[in-house]
C-alpha atoms as a PDB file:
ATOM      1  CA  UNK A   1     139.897  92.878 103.585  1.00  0.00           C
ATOM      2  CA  UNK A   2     141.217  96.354 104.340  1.00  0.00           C
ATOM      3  CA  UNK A   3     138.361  98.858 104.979  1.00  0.00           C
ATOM      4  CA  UNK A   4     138.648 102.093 103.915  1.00  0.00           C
ATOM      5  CA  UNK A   5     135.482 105.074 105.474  1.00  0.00           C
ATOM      6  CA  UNK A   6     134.193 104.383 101.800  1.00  0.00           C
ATOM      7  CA  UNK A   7     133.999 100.302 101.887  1.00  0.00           C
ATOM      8  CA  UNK A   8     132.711 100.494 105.502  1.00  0.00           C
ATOM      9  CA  UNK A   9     129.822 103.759 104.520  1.00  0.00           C
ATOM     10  CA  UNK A  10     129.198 100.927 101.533  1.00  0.00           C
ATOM     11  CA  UNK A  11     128.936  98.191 104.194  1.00  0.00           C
ATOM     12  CA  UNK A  12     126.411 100.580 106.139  1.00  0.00           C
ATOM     13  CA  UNK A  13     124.259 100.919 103.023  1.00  0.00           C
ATOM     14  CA  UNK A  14     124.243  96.812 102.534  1.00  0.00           C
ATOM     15  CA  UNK A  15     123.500  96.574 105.878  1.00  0.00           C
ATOM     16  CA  UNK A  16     120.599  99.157 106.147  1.00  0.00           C
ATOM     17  CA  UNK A  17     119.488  97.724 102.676  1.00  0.00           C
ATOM     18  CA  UNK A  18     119.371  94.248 105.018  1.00  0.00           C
ATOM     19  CA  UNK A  19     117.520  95.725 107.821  1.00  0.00           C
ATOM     20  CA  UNK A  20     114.891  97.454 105.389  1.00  0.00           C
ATOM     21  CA  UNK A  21     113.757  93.878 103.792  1.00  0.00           C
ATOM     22  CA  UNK A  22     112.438  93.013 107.361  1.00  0.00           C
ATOM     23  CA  UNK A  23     109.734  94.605 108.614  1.00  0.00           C
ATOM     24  CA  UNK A  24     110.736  93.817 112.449  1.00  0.00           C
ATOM     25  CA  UNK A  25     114.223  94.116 111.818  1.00  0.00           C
ATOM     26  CA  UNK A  26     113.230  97.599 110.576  1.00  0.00           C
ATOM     27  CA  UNK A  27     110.884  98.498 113.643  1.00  0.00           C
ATOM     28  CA  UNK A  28     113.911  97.246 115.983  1.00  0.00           C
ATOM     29  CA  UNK A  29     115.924  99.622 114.120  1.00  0.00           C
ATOM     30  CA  UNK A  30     113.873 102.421 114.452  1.00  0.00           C
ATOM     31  CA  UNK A  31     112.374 101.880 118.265  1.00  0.00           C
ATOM     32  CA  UNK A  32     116.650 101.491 119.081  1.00  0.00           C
ATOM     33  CA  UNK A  33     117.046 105.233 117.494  1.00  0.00           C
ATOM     34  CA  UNK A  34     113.928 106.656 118.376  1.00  0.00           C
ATOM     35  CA  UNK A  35     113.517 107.541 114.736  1.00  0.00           C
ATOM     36  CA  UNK A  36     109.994 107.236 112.304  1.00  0.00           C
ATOM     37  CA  UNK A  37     110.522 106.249 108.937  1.00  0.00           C
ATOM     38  CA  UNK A  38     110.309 109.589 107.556  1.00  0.00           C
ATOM     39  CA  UNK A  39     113.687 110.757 110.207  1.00  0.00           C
ATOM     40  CA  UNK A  40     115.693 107.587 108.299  1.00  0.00           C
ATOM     41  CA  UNK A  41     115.139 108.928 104.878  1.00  0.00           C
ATOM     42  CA  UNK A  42     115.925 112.509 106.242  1.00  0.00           C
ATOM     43  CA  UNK A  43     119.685 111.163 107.916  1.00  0.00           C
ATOM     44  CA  UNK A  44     120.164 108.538 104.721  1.00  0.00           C
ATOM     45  CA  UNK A  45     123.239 110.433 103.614  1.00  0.00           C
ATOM     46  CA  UNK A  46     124.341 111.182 107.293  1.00  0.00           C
ATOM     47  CA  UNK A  47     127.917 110.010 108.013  1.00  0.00           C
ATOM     48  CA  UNK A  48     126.529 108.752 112.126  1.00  0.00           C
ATOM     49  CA  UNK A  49     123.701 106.595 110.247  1.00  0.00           C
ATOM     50  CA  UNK A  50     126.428 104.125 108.535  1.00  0.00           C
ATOM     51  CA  UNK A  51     127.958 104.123 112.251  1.00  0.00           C
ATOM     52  CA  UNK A  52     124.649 103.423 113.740  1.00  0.00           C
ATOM     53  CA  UNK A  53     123.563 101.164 111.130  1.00  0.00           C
ATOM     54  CA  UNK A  54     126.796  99.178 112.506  1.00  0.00           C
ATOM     55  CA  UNK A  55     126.729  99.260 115.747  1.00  0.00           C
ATOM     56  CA  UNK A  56     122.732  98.066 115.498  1.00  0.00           C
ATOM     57  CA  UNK A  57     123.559  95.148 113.327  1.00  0.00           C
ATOM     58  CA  UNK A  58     126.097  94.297 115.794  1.00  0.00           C
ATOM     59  CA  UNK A  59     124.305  94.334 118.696  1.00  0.00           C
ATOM     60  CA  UNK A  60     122.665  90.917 118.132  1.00  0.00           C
ATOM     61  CA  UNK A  61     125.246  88.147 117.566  1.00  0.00           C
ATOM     62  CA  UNK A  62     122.933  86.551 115.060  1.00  0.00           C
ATOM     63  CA  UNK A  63     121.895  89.620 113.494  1.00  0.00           C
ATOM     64  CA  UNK A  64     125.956  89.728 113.033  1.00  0.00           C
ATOM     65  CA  UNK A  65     125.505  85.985 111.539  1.00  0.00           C
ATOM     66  CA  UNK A  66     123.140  86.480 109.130  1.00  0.00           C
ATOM     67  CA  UNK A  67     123.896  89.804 107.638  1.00  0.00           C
ATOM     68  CA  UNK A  68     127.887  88.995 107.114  1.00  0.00           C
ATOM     69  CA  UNK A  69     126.180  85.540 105.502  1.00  0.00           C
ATOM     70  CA  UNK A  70     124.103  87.742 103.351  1.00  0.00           C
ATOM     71  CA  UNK A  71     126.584  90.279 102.187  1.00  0.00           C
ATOM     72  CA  UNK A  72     129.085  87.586 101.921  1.00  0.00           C
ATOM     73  CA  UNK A  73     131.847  88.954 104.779  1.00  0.00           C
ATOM     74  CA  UNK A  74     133.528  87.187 107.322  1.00  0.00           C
ATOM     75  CA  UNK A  75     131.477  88.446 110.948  1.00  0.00           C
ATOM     76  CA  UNK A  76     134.555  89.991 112.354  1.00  0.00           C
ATOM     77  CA  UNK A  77     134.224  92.205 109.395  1.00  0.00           C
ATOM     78  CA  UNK A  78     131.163  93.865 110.376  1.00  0.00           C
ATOM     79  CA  UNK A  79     133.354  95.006 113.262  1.00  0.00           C
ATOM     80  CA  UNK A  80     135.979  95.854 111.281  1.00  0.00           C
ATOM     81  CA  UNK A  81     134.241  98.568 109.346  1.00  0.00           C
ATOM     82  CA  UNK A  82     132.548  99.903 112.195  1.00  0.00           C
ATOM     83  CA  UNK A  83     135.911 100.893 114.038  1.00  0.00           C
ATOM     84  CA  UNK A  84     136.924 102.183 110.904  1.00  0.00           C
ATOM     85  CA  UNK A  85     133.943 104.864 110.849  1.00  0.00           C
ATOM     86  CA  UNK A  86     134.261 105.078 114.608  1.00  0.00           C
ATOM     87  CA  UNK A  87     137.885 106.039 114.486  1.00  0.00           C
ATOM     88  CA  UNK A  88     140.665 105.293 116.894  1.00  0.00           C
ATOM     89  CA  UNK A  89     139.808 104.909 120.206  1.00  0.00           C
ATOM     90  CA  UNK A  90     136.559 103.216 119.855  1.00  0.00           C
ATOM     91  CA  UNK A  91     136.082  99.568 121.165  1.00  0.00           C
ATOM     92  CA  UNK A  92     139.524  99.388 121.972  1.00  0.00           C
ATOM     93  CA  UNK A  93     141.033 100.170 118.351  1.00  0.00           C
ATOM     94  CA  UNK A  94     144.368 102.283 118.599  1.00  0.00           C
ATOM     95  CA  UNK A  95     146.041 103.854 115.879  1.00  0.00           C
ATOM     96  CA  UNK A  96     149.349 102.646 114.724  1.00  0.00           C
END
């Protein structure tokens, strides 16, 4: 799949959706960003919470695992729509 800042935002939202369904998964989240519940619902819309949401569901190789299982994406995708959101530069993407 290509990813386009509007598949990989809609990537963010499935994973955040993911994270939100479990309780610790949800504390992790939250303890990681130094955020309360009320802050999440505050950034929602915030372009650096589908970035975040990312990079936090990447930082756990079976986090990785079982999201991409559960949204039904290869794992490398996960990555794949972060850099996109990230822009060039970030881990080691460069644009064309």
């Amino acid at each position: 799949m290509s990813w386009t800042v509007e598949s990989a935002r809609d990537l963010a939202v499935e994973a955040l959706g993911f994270i939100a369904a479990d309780p610790d998964l949800t504390q992790a989240m939250l303890a990681n960003a130094g955020l309360r519940p009320e802050d999440l619902r505050r950034l929602a819309s915030s372009p650096d919470l589908a970035q975040f949401v990312l990079d936090f569901v990447l930082d756990d190789d079976g986090r990785v695992l079982d999201f991409a299982a559960h949204a039904g994406v290869r794992p490398e995708s996960v990555m794949a729509a972060r850099t996109v959101l990230a822009g060039p530069g970030s881990a080691g993407w460069e644009a064309d």
